[in-house]
Protein backbone atom coordinates (compact mmCIF):
# COMPACT_ATOMS: atom_id res chain seq x y z
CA UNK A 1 0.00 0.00 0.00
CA UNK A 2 1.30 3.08 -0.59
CA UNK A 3 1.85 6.32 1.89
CA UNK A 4 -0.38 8.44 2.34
CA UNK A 5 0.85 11.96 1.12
CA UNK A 6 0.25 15.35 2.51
CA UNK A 7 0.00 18.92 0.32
CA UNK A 8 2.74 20.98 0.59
CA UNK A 9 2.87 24.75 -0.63
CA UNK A 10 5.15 27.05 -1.05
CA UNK A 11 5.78 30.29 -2.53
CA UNK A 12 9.33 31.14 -4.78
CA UNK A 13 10.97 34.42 -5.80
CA UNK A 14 10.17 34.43 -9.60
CA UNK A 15 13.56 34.35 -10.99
CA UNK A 16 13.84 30.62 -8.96
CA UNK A 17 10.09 30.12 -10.38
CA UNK A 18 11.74 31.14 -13.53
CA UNK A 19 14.82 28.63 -13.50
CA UNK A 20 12.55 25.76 -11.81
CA UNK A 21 9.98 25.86 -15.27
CA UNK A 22 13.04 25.39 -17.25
CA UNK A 23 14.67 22.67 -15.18
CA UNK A 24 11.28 21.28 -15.48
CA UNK A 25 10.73 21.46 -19.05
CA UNK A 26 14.67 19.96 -19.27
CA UNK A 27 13.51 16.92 -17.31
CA UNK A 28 9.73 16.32 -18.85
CA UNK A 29 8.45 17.02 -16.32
CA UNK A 30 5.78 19.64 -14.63
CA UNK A 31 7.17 21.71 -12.12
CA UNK A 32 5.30 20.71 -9.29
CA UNK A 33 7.05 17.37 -9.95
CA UNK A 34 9.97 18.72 -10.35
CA UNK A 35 10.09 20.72 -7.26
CA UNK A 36 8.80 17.21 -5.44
CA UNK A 37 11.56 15.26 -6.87
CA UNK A 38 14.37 18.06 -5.77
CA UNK A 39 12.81 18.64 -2.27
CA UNK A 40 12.38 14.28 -2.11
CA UNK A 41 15.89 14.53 -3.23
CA UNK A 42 17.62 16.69 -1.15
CA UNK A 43 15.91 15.44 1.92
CA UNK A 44 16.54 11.63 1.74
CA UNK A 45 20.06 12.95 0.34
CA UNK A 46 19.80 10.90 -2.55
CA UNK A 47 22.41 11.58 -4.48
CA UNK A 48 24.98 12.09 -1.26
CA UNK A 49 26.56 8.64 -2.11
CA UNK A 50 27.05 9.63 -5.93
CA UNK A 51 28.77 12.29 -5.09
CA UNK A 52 31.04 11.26 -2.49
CA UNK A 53 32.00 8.23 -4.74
CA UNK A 54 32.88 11.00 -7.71
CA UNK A 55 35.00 12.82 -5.35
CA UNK A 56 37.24 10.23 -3.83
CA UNK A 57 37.46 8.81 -8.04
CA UNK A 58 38.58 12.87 -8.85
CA UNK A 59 41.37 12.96 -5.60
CA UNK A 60 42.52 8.98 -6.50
CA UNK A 61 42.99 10.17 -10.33
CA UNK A 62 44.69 13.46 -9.16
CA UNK A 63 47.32 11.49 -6.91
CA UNK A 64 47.74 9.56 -9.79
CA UNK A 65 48.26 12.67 -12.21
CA UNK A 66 50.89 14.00 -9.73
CA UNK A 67 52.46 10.39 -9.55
CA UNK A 68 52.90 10.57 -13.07
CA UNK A 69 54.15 13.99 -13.88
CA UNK A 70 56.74 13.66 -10.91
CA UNK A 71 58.05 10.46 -12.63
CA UNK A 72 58.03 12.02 -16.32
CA UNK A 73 59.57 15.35 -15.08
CA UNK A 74 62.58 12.92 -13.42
CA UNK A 75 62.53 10.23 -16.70
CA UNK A 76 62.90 13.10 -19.22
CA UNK A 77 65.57 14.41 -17.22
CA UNK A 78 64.01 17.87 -16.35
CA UNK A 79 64.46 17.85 -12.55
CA UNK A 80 65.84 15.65 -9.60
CA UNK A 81 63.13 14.09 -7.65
CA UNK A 82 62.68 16.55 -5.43
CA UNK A 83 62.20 19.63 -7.57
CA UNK A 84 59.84 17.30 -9.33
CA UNK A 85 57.84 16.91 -6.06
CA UNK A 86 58.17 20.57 -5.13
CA UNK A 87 57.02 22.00 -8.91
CA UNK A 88 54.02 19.21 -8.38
CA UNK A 89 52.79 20.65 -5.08
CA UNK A 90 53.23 23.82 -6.64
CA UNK A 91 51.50 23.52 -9.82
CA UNK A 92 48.82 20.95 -9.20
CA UNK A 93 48.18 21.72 -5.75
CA UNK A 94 48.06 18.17 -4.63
C-alpha cells in the first residue's frame, strides 16, 4: 500500500520560479514534480553517495596525475626528484 501523502505549498521568488519551469521542461516534467523530486531529493540525500564516490574517483585520479608527472619530469631528465615533487605541489596543488 502506498503512503499516504500530505499537500505541501510554497511560494518562490520568480527568478527561482523562472529557472525551476526550465529545469522542469529539461527533465519532462511539470514543475510541481519537479520541485517534489528536488525537495524528495535533497531530503533523503539521494544523491549524497554519488557524489562522495565521484569525489574520492577525482582525488585517486589526481594522486595519480601527480604520480605521473613527478616520474616524467625525473625520466625526461628535467628535474631531480625533489624539484619534481616541489614543482608538483606547486602547480597541481596536490
Amino acid at each position: 500500500m502506498a503512503e499516504r501523502s500530505e499537500t505541501v505549498s510554497f511560494r518562490l521568488p520568480a527568478s527561482l520560479a523562472g529557472q525551476l519551469r526550465e529545469l522542469a521542461t529539461q527533465a519532462g516534467e511539470s514543475p510541481g514534480e519537479h520541485a517534489r523530486r528536488l525537495v524528495s531529493d535533497a531530503i533523503t540525500n539521494r544523491h549524497h553517495e554519488e557524489i562522495t564516490e565521484v569525489k574520492e574517483t577525482l582525488q585517486k585520479l589526481r594522486e595519480d596525475m601527480a604520480t605521473a608527472v613527478v616520474a616524467l619530469l625525473i625520466r625526461a631528465g628535467k628535474a631531480e626528484n625533489h624539484e619534481a615533487e616541489e614543482w608538483v605541489k606547486r602547480n597541481l596543488r596536490v
